[in-house]
C-alpha atoms as a PDB file:
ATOM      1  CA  UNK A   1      89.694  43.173  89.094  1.00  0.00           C
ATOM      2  CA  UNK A   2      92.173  41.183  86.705  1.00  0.00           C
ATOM      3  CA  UNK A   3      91.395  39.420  84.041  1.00  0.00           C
ATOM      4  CA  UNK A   4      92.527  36.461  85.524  1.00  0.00           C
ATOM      5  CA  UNK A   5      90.278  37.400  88.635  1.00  0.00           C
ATOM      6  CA  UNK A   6      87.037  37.544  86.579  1.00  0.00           C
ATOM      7  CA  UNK A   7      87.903  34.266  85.096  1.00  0.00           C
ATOM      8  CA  UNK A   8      88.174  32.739  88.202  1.00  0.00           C
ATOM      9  CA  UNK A   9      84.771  34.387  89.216  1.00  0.00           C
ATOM     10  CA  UNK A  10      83.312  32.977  85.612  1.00  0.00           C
ATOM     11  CA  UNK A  11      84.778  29.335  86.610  1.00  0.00           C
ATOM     12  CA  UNK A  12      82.970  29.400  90.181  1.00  0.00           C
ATOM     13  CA  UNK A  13      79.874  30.536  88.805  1.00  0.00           C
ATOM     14  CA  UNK A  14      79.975  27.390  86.364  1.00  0.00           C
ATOM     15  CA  UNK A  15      80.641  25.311  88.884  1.00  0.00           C
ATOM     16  CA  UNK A  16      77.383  26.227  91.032  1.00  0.00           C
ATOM     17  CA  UNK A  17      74.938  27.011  88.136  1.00  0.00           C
ATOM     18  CA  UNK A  18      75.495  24.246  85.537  1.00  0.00           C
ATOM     19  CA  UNK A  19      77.367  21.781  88.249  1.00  0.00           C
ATOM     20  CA  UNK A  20      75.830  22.284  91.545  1.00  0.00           C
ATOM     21  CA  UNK A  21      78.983  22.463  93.141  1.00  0.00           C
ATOM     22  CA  UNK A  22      80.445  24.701  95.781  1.00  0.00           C
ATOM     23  CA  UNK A  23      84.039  25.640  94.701  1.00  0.00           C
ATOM     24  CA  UNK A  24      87.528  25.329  96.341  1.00  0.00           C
ATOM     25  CA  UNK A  25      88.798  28.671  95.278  1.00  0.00           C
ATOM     26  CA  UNK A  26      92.298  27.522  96.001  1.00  0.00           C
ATOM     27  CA  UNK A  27      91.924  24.687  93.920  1.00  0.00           C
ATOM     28  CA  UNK A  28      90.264  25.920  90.938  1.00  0.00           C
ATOM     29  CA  UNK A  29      93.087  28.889  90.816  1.00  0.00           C
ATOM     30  CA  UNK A  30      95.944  26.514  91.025  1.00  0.00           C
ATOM     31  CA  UNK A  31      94.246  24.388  88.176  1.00  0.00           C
ATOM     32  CA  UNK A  32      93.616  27.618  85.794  1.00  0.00           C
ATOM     33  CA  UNK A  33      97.500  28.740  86.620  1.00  0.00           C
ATOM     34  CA  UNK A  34      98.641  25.365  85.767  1.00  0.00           C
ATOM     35  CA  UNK A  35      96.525  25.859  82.258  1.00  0.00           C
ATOM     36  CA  UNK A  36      98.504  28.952  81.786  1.00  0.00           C
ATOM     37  CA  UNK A  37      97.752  31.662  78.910  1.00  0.00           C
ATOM     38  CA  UNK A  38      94.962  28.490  77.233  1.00  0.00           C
ATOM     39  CA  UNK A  39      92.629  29.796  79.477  1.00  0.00           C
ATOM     40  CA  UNK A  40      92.613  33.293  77.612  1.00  0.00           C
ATOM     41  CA  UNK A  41      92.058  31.872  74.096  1.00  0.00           C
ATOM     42  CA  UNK A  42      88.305  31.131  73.226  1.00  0.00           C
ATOM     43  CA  UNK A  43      89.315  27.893  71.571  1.00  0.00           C
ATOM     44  CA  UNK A  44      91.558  26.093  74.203  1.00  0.00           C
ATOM     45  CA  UNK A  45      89.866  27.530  76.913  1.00  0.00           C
ATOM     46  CA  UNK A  46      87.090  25.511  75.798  1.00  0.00           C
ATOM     47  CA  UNK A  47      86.967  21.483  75.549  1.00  0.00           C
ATOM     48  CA  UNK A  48      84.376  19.810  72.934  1.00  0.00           C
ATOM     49  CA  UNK A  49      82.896  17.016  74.923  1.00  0.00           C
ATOM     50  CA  UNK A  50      81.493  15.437  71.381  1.00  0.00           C
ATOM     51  CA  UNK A  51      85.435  15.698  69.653  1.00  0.00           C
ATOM     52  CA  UNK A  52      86.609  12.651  70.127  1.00  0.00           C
ATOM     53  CA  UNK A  53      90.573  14.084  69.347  1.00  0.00           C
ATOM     54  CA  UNK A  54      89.654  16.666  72.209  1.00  0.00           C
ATOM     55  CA  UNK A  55      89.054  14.085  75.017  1.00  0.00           C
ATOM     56  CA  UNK A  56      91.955  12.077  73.861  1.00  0.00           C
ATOM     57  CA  UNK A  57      93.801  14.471  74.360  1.00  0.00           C
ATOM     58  CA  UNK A  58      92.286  15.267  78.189  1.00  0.00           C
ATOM     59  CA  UNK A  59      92.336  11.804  78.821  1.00  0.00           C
ATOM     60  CA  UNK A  60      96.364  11.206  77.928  1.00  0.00           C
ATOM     61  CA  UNK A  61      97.553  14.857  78.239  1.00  0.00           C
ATOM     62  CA  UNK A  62      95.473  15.655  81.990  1.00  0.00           C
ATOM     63  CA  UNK A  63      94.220  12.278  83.551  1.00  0.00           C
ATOM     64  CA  UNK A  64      97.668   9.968  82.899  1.00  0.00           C
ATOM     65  CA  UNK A  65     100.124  12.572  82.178  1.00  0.00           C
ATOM     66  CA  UNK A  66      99.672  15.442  84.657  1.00  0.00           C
ATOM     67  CA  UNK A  67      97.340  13.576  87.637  1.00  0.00           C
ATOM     68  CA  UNK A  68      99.527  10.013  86.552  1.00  0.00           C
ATOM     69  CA  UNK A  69      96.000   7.819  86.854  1.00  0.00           C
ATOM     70  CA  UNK A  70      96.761   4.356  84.153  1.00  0.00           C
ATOM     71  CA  UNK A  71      94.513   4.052  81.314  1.00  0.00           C
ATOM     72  CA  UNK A  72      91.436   2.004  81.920  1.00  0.00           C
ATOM     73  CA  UNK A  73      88.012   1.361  82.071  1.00  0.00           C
ATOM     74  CA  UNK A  74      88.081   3.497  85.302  1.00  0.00           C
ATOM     75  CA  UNK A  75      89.710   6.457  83.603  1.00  0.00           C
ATOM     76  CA  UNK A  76      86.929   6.177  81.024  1.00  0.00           C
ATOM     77  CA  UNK A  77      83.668   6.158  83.535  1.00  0.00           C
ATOM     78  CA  UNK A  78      85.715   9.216  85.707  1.00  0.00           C
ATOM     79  CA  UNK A  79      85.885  11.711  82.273  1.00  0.00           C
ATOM     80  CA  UNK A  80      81.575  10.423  81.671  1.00  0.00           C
ATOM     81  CA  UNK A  81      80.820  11.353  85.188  1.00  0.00           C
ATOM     82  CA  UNK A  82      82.592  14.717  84.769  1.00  0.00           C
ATOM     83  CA  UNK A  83      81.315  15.249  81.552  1.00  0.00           C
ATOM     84  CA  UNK A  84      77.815  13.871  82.533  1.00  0.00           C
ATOM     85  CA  UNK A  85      78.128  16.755  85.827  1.00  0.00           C
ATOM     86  CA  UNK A  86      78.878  19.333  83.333  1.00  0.00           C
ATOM     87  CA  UNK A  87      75.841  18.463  81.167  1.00  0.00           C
ATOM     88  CA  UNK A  88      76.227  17.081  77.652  1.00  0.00           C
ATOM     89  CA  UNK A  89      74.115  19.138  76.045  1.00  0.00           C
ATOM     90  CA  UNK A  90      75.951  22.305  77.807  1.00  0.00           C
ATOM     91  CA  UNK A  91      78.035  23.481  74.521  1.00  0.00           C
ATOM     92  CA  UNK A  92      80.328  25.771  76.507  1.00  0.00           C
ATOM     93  CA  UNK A  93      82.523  23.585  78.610  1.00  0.00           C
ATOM     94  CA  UNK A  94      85.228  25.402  80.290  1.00  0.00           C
ATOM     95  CA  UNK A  95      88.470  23.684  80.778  1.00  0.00           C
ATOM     96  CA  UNK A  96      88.835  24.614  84.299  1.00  0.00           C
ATOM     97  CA  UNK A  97      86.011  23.519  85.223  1.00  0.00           C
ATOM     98  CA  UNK A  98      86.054  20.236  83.521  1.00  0.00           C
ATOM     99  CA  UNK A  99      89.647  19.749  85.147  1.00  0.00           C
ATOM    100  CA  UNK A 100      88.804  21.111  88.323  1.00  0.00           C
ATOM    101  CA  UNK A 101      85.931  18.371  88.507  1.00  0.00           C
ATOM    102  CA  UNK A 102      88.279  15.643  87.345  1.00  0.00           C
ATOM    103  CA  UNK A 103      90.447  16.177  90.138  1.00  0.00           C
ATOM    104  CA  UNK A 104      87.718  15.967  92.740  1.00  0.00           C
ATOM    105  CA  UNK A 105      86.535  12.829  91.100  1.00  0.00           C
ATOM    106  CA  UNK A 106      89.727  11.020  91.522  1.00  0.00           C
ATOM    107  CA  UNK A 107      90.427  12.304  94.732  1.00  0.00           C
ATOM    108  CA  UNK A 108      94.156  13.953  92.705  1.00  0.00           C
ATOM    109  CA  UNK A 109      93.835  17.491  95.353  1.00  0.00           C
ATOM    110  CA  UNK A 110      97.448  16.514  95.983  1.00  0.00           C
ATOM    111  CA  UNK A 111      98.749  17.278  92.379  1.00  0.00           C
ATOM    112  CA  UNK A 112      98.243  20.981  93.070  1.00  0.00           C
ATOM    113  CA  UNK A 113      99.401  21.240  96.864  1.00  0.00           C
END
């Protein structure tokens, strides 16, 4: 198995232990190959859901930039659910993950078809 591959099992065991959901393997592979080598660095494989500067960046960098939502109030409650889904108090938030359930939330599947 790759490293990549291993990854990928990590992500969907996150997803169903900490989030409860069942994973779209195609999905959450498209998402980790559109994160490119990030996903292999401990740091920005990793997003700090109490860094301010960190979900800035998710919010203009991921939600407007790469899925092209507008900023707003909406934006705002979509990152708290998927944070909130995550756990707050889980201190090892992978980026995948996070991304992968910040596409389901806004319906955005179509970004990675």
């Amino acid at each position: 198995m790759s490293e990549f591959d291993n990854l990928i099992a990590k992500y969907t065991a996150d997803l169903k232990e900490k989030c409860g959901v069942e994973a779209d393997a195609d999905l959450l592979t498209k998402i980790a190959r559109g994160l490119g080598p990030s996903i292999y660095n401990a740091d920005s494989s990793t997003v700090s859901s109490s860094d301010e500067g960190e979900l800035d960046r998710v919010r203009n960098n991921f939600l407007i930039k790469k899925l092209g939502l507008a900023a707003g109030a909406d934006l705002e409650a979509g990152l708290n659910a998927a944070i909130d889904a995550y756990g707050r108090s889980n201190r090892n938030k992978y980026r995948v993950v996070l991304y992968y359930l910040l596409v389901k939330h806004f319906g955005k599947e179509a970004v990675y078809a």
